[in-house]
PDB file of N, CA and C in Angstrom:
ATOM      1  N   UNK A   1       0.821  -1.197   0.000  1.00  0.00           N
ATOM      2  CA  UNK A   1       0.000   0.000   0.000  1.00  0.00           C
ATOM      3  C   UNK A   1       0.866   1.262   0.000  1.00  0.00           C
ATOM      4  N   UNK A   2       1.905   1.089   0.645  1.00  0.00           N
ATOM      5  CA  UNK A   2       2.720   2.413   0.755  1.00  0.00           C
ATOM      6  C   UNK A   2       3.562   2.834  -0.546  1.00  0.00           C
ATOM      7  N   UNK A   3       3.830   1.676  -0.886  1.00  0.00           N
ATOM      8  CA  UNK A   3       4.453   1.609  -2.574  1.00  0.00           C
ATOM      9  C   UNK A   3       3.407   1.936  -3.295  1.00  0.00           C
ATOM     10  N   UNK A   4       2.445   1.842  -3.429  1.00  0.00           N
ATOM     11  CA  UNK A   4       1.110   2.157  -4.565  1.00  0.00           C
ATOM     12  C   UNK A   4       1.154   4.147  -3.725  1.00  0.00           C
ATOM     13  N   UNK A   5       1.086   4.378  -2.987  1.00  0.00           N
ATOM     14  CA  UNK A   5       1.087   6.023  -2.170  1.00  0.00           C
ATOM     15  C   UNK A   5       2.234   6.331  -3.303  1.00  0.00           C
ATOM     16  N   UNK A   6       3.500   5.911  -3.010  1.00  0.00           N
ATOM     17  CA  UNK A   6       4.374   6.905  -3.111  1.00  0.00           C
ATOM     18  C   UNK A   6       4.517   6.913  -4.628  1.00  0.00           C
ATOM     19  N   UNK A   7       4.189   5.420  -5.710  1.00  0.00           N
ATOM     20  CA  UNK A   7       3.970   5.625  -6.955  1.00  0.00           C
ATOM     21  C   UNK A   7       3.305   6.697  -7.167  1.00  0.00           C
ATOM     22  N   UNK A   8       1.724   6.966  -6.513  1.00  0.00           N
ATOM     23  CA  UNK A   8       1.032   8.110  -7.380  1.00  0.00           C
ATOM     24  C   UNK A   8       1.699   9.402  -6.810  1.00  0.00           C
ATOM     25  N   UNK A   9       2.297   9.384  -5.644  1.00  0.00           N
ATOM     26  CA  UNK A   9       2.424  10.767  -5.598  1.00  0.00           C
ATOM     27  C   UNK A   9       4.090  10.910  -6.791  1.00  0.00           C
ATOM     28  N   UNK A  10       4.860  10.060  -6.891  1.00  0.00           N
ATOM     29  CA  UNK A  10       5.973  10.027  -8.074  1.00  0.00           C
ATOM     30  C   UNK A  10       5.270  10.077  -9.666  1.00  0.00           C
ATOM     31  N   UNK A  11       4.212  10.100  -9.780  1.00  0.00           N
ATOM     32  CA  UNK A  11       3.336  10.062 -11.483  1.00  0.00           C
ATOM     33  C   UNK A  11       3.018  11.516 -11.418  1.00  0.00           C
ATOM     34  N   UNK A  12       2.459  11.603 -10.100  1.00  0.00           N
ATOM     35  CA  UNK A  12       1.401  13.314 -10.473  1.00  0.00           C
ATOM     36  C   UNK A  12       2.926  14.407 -10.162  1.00  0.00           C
ATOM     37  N   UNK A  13       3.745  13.698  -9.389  1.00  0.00           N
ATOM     38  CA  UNK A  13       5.232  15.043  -9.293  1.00  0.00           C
ATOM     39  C   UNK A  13       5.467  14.817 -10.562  1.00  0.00           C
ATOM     40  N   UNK A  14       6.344  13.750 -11.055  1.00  0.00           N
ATOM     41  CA  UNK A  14       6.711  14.183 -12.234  1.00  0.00           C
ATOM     42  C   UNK A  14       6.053  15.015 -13.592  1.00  0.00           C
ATOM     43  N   UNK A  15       4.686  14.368 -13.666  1.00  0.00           N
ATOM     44  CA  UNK A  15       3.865  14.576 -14.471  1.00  0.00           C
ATOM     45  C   UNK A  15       3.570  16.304 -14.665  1.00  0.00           C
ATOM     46  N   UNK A  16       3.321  16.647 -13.016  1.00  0.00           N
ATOM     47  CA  UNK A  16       3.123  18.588 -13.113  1.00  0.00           C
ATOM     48  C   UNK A  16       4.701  19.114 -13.416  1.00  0.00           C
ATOM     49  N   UNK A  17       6.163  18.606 -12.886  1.00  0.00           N
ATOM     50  CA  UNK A  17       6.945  18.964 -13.494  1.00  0.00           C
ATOM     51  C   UNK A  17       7.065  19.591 -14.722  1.00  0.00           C
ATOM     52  N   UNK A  18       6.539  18.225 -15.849  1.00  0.00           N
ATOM     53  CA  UNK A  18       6.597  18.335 -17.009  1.00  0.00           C
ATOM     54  C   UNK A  18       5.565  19.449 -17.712  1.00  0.00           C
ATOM     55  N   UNK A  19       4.506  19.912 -17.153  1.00  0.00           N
ATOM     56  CA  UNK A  19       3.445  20.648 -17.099  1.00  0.00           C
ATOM     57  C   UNK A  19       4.090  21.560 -17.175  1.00  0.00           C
ATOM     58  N   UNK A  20       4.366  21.731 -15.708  1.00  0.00           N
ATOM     59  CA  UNK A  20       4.982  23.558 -15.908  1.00  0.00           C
ATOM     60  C   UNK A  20       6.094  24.093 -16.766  1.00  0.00           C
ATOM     61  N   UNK A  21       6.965  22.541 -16.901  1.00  0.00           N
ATOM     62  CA  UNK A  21       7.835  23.552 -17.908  1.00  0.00           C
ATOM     63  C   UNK A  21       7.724  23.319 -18.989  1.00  0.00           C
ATOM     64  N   UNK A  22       6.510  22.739 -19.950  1.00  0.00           N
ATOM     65  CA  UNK A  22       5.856  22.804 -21.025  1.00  0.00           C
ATOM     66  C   UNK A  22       5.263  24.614 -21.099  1.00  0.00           C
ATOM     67  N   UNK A  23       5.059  24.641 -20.000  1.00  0.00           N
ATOM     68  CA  UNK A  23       4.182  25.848 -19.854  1.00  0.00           C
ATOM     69  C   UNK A  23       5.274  27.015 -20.101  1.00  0.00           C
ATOM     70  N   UNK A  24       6.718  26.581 -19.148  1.00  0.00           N
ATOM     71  CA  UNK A  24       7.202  27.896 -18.760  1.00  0.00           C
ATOM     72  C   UNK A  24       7.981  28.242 -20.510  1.00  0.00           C
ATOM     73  N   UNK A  25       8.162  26.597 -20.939  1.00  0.00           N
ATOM     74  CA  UNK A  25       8.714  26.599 -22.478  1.00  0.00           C
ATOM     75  C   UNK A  25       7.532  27.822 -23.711  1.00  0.00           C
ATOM     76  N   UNK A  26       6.156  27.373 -23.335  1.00  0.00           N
ATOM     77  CA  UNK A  26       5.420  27.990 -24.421  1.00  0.00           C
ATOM     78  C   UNK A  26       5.361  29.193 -23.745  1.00  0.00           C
ATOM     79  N   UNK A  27       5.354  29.689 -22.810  1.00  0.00           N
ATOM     80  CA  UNK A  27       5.657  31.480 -22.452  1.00  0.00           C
ATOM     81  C   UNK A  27       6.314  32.215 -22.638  1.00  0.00           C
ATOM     82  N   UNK A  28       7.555  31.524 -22.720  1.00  0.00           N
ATOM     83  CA  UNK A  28       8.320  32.459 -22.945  1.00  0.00           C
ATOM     84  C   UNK A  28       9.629  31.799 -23.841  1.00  0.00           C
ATOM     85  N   UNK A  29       9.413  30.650 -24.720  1.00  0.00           N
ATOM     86  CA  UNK A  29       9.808  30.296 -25.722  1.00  0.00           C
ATOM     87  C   UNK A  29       9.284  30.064 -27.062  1.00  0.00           C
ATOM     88  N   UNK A  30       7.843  31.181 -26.604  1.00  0.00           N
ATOM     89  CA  UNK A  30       6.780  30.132 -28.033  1.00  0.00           C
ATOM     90  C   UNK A  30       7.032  31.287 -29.296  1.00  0.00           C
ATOM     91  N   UNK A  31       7.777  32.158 -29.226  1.00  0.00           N
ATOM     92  CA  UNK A  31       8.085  33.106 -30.388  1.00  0.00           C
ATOM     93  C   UNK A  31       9.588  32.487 -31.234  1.00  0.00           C
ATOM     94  N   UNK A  32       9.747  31.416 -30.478  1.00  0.00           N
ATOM     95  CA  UNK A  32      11.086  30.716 -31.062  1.00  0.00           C
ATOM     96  C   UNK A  32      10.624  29.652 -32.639  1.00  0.00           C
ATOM     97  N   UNK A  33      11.328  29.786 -33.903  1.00  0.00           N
ATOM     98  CA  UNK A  33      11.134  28.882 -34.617  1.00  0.00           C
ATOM     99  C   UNK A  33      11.708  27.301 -33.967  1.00  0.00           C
ATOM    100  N   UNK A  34      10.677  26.312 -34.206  1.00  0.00           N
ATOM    101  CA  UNK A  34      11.040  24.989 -33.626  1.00  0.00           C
ATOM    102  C   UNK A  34       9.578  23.976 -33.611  1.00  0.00           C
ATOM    103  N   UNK A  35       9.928  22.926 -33.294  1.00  0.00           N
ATOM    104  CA  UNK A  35       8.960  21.985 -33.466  1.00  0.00           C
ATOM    105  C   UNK A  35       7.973  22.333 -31.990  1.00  0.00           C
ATOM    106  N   UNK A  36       6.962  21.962 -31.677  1.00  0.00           N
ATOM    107  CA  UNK A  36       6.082  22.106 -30.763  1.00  0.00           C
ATOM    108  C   UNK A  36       6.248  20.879 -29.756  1.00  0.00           C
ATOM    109  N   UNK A  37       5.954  21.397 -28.359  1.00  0.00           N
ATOM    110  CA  UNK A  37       6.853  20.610 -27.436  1.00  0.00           C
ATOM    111  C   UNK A  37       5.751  19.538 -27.316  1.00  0.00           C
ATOM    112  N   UNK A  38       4.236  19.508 -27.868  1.00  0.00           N
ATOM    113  CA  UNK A  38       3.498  18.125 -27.693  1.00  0.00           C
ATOM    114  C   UNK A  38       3.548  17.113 -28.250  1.00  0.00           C
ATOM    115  N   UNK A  39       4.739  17.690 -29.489  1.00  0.00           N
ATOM    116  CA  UNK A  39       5.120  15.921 -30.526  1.00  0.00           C
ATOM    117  C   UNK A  39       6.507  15.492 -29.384  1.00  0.00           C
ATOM    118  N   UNK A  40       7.407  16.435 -28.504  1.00  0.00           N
ATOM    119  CA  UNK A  40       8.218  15.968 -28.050  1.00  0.00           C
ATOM    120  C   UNK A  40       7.232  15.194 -26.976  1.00  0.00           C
ATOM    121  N   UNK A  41       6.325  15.442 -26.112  1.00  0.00           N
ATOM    122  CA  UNK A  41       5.641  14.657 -25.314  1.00  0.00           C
ATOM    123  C   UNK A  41       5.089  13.386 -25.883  1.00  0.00           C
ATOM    124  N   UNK A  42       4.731  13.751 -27.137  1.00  0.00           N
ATOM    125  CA  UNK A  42       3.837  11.863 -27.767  1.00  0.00           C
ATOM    126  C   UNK A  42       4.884  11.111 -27.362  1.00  0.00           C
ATOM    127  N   UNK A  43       6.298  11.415 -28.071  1.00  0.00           N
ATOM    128  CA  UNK A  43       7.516  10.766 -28.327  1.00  0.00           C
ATOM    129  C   UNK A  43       8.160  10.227 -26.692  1.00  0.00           C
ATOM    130  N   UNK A  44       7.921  10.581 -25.927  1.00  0.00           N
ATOM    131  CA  UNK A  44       8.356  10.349 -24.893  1.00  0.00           C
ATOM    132  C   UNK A  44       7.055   9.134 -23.910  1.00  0.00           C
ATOM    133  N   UNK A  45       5.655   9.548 -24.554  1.00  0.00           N
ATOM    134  CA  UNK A  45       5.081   8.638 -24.352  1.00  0.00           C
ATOM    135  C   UNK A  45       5.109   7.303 -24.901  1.00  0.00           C
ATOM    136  N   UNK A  46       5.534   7.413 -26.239  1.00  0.00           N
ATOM    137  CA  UNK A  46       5.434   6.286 -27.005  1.00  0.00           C
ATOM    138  C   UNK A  46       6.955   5.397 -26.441  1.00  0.00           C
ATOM    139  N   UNK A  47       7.834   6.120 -26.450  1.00  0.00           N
ATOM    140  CA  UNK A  47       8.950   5.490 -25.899  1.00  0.00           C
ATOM    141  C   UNK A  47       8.612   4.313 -24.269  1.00  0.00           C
ATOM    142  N   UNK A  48       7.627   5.507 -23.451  1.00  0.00           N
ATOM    143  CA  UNK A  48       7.141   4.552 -22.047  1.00  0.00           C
ATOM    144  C   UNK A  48       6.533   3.636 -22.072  1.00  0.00           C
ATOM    145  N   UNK A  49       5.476   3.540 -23.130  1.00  0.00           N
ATOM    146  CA  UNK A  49       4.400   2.517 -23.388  1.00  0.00           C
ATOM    147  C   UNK A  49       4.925   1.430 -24.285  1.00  0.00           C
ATOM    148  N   UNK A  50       5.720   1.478 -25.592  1.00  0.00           N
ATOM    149  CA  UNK A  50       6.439   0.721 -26.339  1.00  0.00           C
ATOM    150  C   UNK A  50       7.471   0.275 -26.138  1.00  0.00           C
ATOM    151  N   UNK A  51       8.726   0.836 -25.395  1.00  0.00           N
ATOM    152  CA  UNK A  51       9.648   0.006 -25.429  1.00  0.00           C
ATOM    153  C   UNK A  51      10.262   0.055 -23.738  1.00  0.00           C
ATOM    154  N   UNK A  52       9.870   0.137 -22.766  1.00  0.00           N
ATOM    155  CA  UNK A  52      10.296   0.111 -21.317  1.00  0.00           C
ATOM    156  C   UNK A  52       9.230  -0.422 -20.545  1.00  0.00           C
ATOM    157  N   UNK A  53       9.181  -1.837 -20.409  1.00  0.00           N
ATOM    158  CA  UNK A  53       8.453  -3.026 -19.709  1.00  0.00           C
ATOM    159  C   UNK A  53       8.040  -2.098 -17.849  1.00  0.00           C
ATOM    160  N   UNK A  54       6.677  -1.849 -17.827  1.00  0.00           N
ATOM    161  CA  UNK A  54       6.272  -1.526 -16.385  1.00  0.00           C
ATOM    162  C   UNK A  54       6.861  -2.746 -15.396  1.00  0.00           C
ATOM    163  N   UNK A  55       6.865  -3.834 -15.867  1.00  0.00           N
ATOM    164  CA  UNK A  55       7.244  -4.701 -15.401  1.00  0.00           C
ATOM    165  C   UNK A  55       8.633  -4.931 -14.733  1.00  0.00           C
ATOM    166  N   UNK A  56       9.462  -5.201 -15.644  1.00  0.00           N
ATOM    167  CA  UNK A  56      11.068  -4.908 -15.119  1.00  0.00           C
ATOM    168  C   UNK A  56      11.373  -3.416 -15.097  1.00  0.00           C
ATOM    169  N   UNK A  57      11.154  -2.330 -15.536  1.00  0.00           N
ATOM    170  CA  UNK A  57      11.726  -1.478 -15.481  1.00  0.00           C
ATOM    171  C   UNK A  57      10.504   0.352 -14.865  1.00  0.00           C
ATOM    172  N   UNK A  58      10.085  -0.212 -13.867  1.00  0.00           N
ATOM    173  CA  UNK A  58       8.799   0.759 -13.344  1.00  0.00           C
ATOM    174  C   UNK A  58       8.764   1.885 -13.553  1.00  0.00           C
ATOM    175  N   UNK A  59       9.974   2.118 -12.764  1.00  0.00           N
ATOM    176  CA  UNK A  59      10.469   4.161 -12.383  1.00  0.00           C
ATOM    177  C   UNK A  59      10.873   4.768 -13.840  1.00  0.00           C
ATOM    178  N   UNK A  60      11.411   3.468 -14.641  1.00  0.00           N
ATOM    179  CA  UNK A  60      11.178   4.358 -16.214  1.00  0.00           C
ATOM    180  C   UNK A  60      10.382   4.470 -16.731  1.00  0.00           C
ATOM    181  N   UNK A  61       9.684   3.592 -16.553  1.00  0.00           N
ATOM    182  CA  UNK A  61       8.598   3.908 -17.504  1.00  0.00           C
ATOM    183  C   UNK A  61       7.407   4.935 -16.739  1.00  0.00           C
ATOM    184  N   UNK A  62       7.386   4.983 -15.326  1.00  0.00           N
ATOM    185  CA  UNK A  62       6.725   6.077 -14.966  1.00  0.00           C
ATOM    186  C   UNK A  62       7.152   6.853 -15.119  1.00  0.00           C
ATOM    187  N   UNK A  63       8.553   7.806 -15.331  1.00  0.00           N
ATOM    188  CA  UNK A  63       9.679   8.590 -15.887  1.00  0.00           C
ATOM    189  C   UNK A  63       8.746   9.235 -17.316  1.00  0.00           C
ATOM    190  N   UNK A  64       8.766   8.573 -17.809  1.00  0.00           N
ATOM    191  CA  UNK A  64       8.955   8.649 -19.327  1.00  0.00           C
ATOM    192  C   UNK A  64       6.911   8.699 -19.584  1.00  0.00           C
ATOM    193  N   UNK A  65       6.489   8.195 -19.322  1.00  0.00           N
ATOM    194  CA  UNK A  65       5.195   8.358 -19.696  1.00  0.00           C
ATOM    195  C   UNK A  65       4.909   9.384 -19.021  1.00  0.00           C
ATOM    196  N   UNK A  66       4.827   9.703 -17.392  1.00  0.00           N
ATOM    197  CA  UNK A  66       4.331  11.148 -17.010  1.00  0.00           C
ATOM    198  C   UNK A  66       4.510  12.411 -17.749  1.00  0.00           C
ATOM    199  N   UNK A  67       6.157  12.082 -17.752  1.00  0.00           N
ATOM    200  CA  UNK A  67       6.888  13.641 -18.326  1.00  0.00           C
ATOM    201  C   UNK A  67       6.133  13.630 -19.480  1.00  0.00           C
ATOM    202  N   UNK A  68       5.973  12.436 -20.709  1.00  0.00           N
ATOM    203  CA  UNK A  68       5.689  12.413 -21.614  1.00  0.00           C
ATOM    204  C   UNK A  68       3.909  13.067 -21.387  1.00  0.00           C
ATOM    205  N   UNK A  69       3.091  12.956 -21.049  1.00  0.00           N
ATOM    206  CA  UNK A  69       1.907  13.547 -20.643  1.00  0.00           C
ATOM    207  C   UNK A  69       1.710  14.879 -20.186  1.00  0.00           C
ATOM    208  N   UNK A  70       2.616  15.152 -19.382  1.00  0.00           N
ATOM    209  CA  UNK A  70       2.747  16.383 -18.781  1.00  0.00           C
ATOM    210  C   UNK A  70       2.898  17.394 -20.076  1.00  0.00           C
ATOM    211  N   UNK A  71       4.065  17.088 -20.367  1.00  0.00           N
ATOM    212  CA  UNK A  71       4.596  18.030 -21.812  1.00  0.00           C
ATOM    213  C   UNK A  71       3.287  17.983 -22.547  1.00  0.00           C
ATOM    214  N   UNK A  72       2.900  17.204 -23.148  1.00  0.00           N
ATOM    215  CA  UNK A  72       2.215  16.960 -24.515  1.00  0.00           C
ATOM    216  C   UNK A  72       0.366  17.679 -23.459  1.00  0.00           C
ATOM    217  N   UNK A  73       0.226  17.974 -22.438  1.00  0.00           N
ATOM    218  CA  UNK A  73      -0.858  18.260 -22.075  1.00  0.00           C
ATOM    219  C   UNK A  73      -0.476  19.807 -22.095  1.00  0.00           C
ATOM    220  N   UNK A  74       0.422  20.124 -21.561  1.00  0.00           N
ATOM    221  CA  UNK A  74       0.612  21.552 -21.422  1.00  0.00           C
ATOM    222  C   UNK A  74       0.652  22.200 -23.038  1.00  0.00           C
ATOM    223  N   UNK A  75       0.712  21.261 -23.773  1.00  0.00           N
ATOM    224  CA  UNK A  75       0.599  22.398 -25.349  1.00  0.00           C
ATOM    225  C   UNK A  75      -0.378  21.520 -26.200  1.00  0.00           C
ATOM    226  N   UNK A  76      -1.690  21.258 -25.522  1.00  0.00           N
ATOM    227  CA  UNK A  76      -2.504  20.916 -26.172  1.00  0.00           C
ATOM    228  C   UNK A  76      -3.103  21.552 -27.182  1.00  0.00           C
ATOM    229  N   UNK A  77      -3.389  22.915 -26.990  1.00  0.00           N
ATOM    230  CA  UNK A  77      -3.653  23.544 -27.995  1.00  0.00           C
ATOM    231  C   UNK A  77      -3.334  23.241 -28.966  1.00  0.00           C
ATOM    232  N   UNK A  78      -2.147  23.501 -29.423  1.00  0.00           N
ATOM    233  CA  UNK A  78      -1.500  23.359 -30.541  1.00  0.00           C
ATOM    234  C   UNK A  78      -1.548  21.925 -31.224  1.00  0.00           C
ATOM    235  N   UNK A  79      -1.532  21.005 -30.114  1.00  0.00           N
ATOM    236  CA  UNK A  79      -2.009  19.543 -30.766  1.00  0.00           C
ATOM    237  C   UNK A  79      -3.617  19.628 -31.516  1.00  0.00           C
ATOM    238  N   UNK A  80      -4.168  20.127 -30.652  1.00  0.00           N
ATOM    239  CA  UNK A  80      -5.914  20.191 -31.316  1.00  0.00           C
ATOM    240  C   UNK A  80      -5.480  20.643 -32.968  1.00  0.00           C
ATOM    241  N   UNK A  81      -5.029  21.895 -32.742  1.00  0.00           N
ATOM    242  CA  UNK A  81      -4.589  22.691 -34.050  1.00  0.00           C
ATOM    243  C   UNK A  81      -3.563  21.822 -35.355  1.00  0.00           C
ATOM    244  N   UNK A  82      -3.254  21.003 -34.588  1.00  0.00           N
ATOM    245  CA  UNK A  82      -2.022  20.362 -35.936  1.00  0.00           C
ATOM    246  C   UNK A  82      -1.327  21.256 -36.059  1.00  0.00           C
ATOM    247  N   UNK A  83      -0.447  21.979 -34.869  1.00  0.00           N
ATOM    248  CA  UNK A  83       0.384  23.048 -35.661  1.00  0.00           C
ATOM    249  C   UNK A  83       1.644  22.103 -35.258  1.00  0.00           C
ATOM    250  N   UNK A  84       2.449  22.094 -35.875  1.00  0.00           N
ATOM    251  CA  UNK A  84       3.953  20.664 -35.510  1.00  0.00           C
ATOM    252  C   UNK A  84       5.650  21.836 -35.850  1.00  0.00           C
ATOM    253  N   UNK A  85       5.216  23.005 -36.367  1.00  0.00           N
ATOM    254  CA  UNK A  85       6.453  23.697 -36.462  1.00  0.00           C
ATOM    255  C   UNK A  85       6.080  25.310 -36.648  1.00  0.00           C
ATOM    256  N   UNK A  86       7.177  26.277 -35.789  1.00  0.00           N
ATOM    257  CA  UNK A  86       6.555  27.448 -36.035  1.00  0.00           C
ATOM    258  C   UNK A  86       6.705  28.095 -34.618  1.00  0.00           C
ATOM    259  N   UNK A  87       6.395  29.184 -34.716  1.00  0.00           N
ATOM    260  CA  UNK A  87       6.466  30.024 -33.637  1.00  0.00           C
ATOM    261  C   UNK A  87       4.815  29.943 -33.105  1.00  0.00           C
ATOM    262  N   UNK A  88       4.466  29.880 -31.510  1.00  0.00           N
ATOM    263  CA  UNK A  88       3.141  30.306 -31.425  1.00  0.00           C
ATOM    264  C   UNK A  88       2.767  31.450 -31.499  1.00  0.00           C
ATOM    265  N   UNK A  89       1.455  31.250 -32.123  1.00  0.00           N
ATOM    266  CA  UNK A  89       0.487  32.595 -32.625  1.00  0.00           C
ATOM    267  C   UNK A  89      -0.101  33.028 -31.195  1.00  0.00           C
ATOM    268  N   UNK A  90       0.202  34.234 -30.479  1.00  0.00           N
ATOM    269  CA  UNK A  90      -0.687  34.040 -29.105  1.00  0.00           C
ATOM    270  C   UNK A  90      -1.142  35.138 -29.132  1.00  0.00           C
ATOM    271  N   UNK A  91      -2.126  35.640 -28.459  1.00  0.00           N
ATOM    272  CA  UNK A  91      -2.597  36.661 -28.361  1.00  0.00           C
ATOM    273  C   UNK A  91      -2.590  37.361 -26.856  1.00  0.00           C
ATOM    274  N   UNK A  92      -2.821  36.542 -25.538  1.00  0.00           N
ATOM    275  CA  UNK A  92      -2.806  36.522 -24.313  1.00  0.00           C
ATOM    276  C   UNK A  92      -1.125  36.328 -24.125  1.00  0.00           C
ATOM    277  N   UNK A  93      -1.276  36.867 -22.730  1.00  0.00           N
ATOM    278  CA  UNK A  93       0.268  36.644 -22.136  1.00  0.00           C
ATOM    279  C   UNK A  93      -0.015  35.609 -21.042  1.00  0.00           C
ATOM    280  N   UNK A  94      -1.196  35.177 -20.749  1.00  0.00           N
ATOM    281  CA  UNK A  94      -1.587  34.452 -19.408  1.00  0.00           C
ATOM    282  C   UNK A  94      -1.032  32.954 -19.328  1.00  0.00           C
ATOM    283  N   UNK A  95      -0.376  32.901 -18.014  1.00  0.00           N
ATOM    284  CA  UNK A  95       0.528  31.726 -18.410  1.00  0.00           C
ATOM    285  C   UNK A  95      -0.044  30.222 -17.949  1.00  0.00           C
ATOM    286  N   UNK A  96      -1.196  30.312 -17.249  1.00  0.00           N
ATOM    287  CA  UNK A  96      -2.230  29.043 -17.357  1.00  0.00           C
ATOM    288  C   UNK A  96      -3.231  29.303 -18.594  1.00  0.00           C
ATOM    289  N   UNK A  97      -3.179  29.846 -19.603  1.00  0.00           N
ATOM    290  CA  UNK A  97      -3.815  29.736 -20.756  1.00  0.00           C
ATOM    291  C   UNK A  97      -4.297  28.439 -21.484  1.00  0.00           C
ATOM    292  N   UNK A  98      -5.840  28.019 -21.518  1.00  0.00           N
ATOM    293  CA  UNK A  98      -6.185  27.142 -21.924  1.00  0.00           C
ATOM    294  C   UNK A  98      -6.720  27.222 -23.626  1.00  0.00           C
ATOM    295  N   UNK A  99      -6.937  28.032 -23.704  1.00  0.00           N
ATOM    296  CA  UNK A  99      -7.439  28.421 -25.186  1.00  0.00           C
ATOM    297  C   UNK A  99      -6.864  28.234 -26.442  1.00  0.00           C
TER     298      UNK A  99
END
């Protein structure tokens, strides 16, 4: 039971990690030409789910799928949009921006 505790609280830390600095990346990196940081999140998911066994190898693959979620949630937008390269178009400066 205490191992199942400290797993979720190690999924949701890493996971908002990856959040915020998805976030702190599209605030104040999103005028940069470059790929969009939610294909780097698929990629990091697909890496957790496809090739790093929950089984033998846990803490990576919780590693790698959170971060991978975290990132790829924090620039959803742009996933909805299909935008995959480019500077973001923003209009707001607000840095929990869901829109």
């Amino acid at each position: 039971m205490v191992k199942l505790i400290i797993e979720i609280i190690l999924i949701s830390g890493i996971g908002f990690i990856a959040y915020f600095l998805g976030r702190i990346g599209d605030r104040y990196g999103g005028h940069l030409e470059g790929i969009h940081h939610w294909i780097y999140g698929a990629i990091l998911m697909v890496i957790g789910f496809g090739f790093i066994s929950p089984v033998t190898h846990p803490y990576w693959y919780i590693v790698f799928v959170a971060s991978g979620a975290g990132a790829f949630i924090s620039d959803l937008n742009d996933f909805f949009h299909l935008r995959i390269f480019g500077p973001d178009e923003k209009e707001t400066n607000n840095f929990w921006d869901f829109d």
